[in-house]
PDB file of N, CA and C in Angstrom:
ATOM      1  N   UNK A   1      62.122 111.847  30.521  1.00  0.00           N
ATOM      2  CA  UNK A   1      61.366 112.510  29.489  1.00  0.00           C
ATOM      3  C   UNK A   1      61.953 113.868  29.142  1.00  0.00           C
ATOM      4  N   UNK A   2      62.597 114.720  29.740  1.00  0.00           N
ATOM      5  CA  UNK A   2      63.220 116.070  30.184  1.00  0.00           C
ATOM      6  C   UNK A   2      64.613 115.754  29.199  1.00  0.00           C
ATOM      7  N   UNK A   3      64.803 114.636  28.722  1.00  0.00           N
ATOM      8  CA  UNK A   3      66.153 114.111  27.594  1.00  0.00           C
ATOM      9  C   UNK A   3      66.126 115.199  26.527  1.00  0.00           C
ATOM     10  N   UNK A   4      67.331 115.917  26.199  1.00  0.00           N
ATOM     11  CA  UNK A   4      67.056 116.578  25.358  1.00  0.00           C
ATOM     12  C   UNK A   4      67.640 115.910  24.103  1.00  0.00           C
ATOM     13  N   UNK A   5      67.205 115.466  23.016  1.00  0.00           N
ATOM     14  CA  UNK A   5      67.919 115.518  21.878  1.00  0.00           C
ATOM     15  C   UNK A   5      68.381 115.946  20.563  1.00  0.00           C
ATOM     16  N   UNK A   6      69.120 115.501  19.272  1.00  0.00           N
ATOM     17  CA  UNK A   6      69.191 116.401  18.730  1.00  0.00           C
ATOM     18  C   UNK A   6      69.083 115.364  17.495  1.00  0.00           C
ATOM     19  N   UNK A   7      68.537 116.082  16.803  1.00  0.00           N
ATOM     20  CA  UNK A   7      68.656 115.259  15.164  1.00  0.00           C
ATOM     21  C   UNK A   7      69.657 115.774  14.051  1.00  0.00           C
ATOM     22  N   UNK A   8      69.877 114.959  13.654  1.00  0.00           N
ATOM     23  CA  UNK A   8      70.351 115.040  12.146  1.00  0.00           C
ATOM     24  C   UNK A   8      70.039 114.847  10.790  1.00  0.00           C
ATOM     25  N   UNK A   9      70.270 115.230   9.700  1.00  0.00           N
ATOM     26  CA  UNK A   9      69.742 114.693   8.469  1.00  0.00           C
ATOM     27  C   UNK A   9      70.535 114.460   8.087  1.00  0.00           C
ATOM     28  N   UNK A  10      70.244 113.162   7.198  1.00  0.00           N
ATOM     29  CA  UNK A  10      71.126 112.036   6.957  1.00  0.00           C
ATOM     30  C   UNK A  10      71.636 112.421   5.482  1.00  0.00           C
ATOM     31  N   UNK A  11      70.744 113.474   4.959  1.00  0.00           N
ATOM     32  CA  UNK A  11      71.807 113.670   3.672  1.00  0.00           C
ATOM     33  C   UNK A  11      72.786 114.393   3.187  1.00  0.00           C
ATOM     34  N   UNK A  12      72.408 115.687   4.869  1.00  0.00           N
ATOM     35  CA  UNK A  12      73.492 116.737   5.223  1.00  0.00           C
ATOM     36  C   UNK A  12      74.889 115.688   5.289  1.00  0.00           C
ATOM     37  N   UNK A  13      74.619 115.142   6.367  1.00  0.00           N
ATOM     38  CA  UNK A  13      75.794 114.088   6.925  1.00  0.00           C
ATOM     39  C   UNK A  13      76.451 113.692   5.584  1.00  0.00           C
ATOM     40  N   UNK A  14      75.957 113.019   4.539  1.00  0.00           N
ATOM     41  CA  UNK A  14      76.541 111.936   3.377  1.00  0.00           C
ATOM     42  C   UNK A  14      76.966 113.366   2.705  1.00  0.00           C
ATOM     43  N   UNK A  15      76.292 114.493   2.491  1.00  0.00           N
ATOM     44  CA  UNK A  15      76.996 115.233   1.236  1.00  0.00           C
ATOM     45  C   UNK A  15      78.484 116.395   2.053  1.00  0.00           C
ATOM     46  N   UNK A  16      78.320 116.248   3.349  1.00  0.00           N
ATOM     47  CA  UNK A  16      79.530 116.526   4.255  1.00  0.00           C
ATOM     48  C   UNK A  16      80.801 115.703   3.631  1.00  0.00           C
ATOM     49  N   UNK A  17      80.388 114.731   3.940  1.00  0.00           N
ATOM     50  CA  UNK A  17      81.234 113.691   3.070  1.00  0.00           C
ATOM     51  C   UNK A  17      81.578 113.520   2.055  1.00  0.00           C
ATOM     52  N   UNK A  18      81.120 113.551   1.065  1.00  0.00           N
ATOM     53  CA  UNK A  18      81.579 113.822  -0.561  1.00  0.00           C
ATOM     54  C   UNK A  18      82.115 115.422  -0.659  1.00  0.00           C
ATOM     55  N   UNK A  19      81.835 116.275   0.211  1.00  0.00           N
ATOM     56  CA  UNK A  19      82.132 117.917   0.107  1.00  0.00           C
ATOM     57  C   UNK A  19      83.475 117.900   0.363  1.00  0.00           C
ATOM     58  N   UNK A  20      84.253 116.779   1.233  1.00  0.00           N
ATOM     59  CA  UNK A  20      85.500 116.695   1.583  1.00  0.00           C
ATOM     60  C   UNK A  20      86.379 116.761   1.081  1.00  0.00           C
ATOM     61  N   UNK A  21      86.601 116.126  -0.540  1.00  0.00           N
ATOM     62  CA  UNK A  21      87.097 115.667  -1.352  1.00  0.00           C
ATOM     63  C   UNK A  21      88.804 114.900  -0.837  1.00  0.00           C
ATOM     64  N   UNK A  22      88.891 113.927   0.053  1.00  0.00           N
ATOM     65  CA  UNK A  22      89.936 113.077   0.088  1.00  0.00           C
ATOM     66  C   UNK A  22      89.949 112.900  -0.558  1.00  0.00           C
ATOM     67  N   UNK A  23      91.220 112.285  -1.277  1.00  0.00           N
ATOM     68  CA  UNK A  23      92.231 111.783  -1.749  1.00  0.00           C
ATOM     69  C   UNK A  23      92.225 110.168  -1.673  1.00  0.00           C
ATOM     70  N   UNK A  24      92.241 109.913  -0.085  1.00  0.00           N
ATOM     71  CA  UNK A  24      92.503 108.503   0.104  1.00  0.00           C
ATOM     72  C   UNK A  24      92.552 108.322   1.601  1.00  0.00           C
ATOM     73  N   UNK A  25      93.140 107.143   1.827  1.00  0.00           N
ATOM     74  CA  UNK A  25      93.161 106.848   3.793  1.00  0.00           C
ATOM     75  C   UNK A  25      94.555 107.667   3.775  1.00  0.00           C
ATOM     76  N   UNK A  26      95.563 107.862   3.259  1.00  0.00           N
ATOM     77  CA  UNK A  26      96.416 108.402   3.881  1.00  0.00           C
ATOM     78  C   UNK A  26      96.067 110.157   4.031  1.00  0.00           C
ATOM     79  N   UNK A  27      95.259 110.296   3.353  1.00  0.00           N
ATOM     80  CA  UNK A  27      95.090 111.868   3.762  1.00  0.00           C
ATOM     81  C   UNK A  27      94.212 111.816   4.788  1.00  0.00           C
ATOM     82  N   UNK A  28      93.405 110.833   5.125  1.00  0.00           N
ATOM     83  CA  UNK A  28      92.350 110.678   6.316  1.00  0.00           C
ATOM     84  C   UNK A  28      92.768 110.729   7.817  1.00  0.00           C
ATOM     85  N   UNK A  29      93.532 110.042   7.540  1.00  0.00           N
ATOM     86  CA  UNK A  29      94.978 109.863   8.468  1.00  0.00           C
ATOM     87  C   UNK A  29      95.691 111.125   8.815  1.00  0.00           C
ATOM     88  N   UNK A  30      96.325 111.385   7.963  1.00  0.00           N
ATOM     89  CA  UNK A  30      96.692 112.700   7.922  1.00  0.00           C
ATOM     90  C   UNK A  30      96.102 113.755   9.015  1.00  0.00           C
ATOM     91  N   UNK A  31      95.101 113.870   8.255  1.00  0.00           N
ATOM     92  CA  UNK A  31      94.173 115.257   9.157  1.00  0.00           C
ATOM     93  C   UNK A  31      92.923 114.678  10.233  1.00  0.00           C
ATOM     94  N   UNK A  32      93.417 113.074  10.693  1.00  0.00           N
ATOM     95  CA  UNK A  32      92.796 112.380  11.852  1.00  0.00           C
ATOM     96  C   UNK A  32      91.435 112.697  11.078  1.00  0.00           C
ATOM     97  N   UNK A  33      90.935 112.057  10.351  1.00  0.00           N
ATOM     98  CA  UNK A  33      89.339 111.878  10.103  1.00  0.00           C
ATOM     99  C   UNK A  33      88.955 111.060  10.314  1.00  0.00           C
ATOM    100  N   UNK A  34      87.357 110.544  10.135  1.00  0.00           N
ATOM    101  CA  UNK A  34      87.296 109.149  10.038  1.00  0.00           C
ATOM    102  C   UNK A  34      86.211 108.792   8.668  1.00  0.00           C
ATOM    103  N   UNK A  35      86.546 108.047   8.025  1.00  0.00           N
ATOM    104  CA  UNK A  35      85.746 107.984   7.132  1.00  0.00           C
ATOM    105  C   UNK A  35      84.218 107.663   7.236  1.00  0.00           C
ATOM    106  N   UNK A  36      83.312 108.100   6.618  1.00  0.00           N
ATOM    107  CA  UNK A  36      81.917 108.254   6.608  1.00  0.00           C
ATOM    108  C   UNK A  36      81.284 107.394   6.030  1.00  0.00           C
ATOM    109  N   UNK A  37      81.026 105.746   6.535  1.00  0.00           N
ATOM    110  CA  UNK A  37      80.116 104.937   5.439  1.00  0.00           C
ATOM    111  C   UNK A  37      78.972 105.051   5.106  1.00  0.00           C
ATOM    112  N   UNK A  38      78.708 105.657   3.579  1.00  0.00           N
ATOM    113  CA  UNK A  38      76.865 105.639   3.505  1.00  0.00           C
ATOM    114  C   UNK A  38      76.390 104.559   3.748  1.00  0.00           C
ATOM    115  N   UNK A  39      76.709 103.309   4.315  1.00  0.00           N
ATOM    116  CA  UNK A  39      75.742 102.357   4.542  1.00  0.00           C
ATOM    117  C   UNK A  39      75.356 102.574   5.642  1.00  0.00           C
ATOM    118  N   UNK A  40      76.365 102.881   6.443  1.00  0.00           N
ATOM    119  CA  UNK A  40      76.002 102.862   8.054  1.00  0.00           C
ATOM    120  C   UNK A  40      75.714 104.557   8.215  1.00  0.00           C
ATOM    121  N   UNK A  41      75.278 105.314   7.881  1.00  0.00           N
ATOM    122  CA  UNK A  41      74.511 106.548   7.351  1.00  0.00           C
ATOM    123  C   UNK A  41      73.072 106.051   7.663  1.00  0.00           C
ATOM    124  N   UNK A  42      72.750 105.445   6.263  1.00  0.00           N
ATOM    125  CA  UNK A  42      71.639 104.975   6.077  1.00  0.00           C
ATOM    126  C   UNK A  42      70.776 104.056   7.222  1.00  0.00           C
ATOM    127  N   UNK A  43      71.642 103.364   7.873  1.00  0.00           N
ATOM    128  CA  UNK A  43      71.279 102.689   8.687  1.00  0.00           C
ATOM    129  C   UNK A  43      71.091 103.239  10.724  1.00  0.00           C
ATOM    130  N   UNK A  44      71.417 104.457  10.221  1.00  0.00           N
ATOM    131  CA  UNK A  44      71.145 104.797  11.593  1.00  0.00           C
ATOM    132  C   UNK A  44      69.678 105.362  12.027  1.00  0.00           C
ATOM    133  N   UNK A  45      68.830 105.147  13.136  1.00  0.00           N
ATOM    134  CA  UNK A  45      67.826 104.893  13.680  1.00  0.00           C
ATOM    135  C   UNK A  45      67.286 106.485  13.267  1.00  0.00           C
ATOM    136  N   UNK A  46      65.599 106.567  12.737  1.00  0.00           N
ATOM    137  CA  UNK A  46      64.988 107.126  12.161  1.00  0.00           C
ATOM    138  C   UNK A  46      64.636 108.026  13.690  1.00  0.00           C
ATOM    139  N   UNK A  47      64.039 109.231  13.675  1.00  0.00           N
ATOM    140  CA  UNK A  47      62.949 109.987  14.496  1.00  0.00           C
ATOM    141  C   UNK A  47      61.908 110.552  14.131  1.00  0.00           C
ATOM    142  N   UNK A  48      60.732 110.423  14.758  1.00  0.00           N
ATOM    143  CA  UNK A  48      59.377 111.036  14.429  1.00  0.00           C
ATOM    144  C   UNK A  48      59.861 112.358  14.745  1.00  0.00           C
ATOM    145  N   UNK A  49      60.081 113.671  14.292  1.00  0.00           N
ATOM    146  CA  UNK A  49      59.826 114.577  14.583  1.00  0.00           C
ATOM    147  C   UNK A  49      59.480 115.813  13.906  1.00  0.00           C
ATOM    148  N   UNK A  50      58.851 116.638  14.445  1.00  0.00           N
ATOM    149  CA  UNK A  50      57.700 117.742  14.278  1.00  0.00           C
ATOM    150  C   UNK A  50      58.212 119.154  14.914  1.00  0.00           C
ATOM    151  N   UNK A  51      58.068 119.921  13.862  1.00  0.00           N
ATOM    152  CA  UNK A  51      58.386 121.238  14.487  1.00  0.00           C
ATOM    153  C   UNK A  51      56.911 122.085  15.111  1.00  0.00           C
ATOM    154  N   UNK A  52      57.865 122.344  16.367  1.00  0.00           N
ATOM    155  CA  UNK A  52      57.390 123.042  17.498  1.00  0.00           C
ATOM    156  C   UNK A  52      56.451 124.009  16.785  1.00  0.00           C
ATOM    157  N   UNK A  53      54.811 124.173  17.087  1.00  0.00           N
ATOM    158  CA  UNK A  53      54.529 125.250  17.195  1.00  0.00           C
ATOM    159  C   UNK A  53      53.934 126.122  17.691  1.00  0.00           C
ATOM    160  N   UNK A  54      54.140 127.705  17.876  1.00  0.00           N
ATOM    161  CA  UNK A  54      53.889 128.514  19.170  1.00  0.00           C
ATOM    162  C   UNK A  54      52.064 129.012  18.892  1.00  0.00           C
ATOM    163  N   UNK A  55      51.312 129.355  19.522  1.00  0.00           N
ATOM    164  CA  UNK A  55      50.432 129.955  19.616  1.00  0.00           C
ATOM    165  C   UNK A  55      49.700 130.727  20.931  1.00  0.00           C
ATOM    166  N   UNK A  56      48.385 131.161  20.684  1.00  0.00           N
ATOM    167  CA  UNK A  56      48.197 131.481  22.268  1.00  0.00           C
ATOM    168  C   UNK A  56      46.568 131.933  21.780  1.00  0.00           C
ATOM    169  N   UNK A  57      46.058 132.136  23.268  1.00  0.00           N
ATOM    170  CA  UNK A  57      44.589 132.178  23.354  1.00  0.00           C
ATOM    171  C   UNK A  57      44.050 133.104  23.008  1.00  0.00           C
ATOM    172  N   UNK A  58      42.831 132.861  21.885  1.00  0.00           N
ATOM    173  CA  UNK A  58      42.013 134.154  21.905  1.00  0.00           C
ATOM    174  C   UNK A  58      40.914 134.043  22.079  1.00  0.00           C
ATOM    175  N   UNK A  59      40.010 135.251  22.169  1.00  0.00           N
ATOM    176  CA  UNK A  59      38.285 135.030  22.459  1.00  0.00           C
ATOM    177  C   UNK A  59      38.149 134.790  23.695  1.00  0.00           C
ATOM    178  N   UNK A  60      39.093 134.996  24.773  1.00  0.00           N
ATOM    179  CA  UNK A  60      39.012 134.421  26.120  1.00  0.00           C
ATOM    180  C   UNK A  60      37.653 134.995  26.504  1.00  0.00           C
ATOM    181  N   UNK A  61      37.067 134.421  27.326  1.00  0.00           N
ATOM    182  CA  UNK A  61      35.384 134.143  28.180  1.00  0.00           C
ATOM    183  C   UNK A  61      35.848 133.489  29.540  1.00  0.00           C
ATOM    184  N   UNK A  62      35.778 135.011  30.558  1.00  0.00           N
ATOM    185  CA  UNK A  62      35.796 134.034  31.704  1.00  0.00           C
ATOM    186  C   UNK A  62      34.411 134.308  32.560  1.00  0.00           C
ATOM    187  N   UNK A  63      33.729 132.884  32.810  1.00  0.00           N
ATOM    188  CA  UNK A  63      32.444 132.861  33.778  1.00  0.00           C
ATOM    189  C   UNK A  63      32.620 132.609  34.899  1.00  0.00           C
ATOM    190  N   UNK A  64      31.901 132.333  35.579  1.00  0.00           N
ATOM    191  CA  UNK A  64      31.921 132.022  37.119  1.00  0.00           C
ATOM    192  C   UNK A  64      32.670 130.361  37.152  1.00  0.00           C
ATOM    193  N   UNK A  65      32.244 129.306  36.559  1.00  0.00           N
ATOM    194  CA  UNK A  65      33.114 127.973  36.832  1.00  0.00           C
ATOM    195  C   UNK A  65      34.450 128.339  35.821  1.00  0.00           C
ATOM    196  N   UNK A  66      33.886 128.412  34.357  1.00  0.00           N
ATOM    197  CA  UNK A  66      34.942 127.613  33.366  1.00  0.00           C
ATOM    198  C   UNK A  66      35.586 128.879  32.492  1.00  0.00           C
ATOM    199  N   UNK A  67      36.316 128.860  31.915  1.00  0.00           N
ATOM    200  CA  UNK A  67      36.925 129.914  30.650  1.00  0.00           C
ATOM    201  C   UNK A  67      37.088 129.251  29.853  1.00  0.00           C
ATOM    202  N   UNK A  68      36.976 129.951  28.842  1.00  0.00           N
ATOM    203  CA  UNK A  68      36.777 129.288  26.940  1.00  0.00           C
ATOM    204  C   UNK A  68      37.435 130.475  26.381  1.00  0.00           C
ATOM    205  N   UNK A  69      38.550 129.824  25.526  1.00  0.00           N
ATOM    206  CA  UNK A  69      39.097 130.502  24.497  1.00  0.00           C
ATOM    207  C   UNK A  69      39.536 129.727  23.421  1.00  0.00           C
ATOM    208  N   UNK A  70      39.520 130.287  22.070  1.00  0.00           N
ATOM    209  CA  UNK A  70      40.447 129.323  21.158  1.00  0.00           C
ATOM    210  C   UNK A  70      41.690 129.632  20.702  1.00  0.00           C
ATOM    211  N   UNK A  71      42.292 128.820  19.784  1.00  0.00           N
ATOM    212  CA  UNK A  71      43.502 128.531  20.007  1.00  0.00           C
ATOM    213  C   UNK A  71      43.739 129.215  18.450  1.00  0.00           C
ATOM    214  N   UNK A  72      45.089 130.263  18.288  1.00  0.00           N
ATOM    215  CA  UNK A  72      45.537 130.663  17.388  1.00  0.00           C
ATOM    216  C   UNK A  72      45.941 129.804  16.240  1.00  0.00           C
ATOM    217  N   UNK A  73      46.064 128.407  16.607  1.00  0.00           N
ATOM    218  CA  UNK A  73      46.284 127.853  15.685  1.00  0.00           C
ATOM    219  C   UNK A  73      45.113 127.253  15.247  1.00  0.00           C
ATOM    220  N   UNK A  74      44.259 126.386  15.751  1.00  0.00           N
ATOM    221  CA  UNK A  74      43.946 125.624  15.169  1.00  0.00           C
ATOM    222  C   UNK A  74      42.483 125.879  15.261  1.00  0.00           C
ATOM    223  N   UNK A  75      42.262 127.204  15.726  1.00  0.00           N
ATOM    224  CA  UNK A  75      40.886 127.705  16.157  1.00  0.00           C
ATOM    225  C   UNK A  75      39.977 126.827  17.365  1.00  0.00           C
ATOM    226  N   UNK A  76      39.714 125.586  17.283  1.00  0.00           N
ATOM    227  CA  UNK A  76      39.273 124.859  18.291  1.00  0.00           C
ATOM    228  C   UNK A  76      39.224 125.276  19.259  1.00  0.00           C
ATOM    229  N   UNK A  77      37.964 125.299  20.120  1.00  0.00           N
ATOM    230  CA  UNK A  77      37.688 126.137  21.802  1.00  0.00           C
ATOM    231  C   UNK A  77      38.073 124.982  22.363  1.00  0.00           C
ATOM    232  N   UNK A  78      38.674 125.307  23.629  1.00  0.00           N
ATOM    233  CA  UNK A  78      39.067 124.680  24.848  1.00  0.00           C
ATOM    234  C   UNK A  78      38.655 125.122  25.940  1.00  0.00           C
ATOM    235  N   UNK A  79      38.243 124.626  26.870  1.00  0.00           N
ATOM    236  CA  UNK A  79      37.645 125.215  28.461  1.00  0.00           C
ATOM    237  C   UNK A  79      38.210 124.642  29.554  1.00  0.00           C
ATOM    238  N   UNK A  80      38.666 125.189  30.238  1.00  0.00           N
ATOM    239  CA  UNK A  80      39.259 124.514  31.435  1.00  0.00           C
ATOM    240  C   UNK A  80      38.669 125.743  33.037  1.00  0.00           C
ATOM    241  N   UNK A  81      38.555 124.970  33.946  1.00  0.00           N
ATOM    242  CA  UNK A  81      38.140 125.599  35.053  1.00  0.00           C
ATOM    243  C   UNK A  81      38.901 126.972  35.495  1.00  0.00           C
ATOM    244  N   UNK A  82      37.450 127.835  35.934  1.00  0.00           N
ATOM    245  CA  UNK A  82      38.281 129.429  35.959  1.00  0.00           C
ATOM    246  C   UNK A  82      39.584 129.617  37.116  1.00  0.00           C
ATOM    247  N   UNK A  83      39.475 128.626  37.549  1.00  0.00           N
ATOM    248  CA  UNK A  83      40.000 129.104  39.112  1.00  0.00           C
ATOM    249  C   UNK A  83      41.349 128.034  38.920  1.00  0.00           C
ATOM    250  N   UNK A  84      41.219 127.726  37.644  1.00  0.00           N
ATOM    251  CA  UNK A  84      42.933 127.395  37.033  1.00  0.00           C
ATOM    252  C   UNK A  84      43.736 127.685  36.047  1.00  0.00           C
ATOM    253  N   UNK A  85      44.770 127.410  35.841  1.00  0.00           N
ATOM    254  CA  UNK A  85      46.050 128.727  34.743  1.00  0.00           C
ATOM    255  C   UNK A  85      45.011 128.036  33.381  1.00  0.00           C
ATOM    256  N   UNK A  86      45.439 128.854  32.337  1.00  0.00           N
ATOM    257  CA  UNK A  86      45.036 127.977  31.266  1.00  0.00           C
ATOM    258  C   UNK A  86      45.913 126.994  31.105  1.00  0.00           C
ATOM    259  N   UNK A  87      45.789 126.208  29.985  1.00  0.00           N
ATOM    260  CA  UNK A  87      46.602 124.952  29.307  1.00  0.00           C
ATOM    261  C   UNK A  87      47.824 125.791  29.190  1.00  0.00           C
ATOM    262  N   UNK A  88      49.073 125.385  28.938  1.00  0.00           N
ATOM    263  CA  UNK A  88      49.984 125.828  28.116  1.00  0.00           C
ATOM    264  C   UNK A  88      50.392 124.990  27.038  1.00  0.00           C
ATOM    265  N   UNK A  89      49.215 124.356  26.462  1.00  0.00           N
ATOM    266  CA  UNK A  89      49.557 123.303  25.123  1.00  0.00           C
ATOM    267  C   UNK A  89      48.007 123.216  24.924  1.00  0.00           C
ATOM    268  N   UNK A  90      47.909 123.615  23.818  1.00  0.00           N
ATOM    269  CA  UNK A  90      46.502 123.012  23.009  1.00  0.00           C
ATOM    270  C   UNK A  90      46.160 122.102  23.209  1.00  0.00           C
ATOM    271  N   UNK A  91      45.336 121.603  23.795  1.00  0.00           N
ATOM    272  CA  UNK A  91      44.360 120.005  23.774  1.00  0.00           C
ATOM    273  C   UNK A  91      44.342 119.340  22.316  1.00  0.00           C
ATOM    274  N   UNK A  92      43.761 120.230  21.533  1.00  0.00           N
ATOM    275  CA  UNK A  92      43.794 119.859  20.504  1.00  0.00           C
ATOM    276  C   UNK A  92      44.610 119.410  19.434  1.00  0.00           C
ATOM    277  N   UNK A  93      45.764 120.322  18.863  1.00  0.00           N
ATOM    278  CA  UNK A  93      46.724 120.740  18.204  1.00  0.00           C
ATOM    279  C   UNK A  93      47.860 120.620  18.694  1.00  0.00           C
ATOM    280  N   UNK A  94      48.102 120.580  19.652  1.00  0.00           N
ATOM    281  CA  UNK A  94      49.285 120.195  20.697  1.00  0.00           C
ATOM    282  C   UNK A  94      50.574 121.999  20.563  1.00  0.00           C
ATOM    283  N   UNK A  95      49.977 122.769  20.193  1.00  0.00           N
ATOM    284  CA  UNK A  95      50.787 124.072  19.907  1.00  0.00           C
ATOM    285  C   UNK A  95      51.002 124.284  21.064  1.00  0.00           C
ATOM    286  N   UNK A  96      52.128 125.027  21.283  1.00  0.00           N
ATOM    287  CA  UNK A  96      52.443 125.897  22.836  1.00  0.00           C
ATOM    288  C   UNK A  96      51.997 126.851  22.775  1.00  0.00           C
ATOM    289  N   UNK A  97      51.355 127.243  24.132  1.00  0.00           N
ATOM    290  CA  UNK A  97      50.264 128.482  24.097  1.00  0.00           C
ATOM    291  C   UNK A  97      51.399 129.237  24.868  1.00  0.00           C
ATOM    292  N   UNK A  98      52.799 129.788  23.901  1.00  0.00           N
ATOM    293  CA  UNK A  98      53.362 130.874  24.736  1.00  0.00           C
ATOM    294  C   UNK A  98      53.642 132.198  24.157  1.00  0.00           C
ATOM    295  N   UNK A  99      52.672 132.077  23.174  1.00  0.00           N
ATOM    296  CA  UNK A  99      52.450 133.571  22.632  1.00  0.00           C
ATOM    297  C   UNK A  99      53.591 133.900  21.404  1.00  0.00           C
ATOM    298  N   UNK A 100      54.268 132.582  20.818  1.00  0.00           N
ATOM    299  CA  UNK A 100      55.025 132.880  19.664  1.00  0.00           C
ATOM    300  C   UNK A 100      56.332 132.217  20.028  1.00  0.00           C
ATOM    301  N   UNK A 101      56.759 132.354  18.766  1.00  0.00           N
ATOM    302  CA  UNK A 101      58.508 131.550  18.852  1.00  0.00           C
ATOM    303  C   UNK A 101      59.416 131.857  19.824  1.00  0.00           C
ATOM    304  N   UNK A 102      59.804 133.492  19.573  1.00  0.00           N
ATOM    305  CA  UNK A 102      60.667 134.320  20.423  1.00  0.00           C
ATOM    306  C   UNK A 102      60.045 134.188  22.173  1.00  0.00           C
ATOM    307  N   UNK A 103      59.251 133.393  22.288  1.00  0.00           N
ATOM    308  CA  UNK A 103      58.967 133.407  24.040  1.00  0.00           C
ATOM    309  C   UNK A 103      59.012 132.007  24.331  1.00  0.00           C
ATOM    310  N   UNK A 104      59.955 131.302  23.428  1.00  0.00           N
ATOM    311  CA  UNK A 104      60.342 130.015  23.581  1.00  0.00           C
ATOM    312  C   UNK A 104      61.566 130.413  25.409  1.00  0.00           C
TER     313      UNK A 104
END
């Protein structure tokens, strides 16, 4: 799960390719390229993904069992037992509660 990966966009990739302006296979050759098929572009495997986002707790309330605070993003209260860390991810919203981008 700890896999890190990386995405691409597929139209960066194709207009990389037309930005090139070859000539032909012998200039490809030439300067060891390899040519770029938009089919097989198109055909490479999609990803769900979502940009990261940071937040952190406010309104904190701590009682004798539980603490309640909500969440910069999405306002929604969350409570979790006093005598444990808070979340570091929204229940709700799934934001990282690390107080902003730069404390990535």
């Amino acid at each position: 799960m700890d896999e890190k990966k990386e995405f691409l966009d597929r139209e960066a990739v194709l207009a990389l390719q037309t930005n090139l302006h070859f000539d032909g296979i012998e200039q490809l050759k030439y300067w060891e390229c390899q040519h770029i098929d938009p089919t097989e572009v198109q055909l490479l495997p999609a990803a769900d993904v979502l940009p990261v986002v940071h937040g952190y707790w406010v309104n904190m309330v701590h009682a004798v069992v539980d603490t309640t605070a909500n969440c910069s993003e999405c306002r929604c209260e969350a409570i979790w037992r006093t005598r444990n860390k808070p979340y570091i991810i929204c229940p709700n919203c799934g934001a990282r509660m690390d107080g902003g981008a730069d404390d990535a």
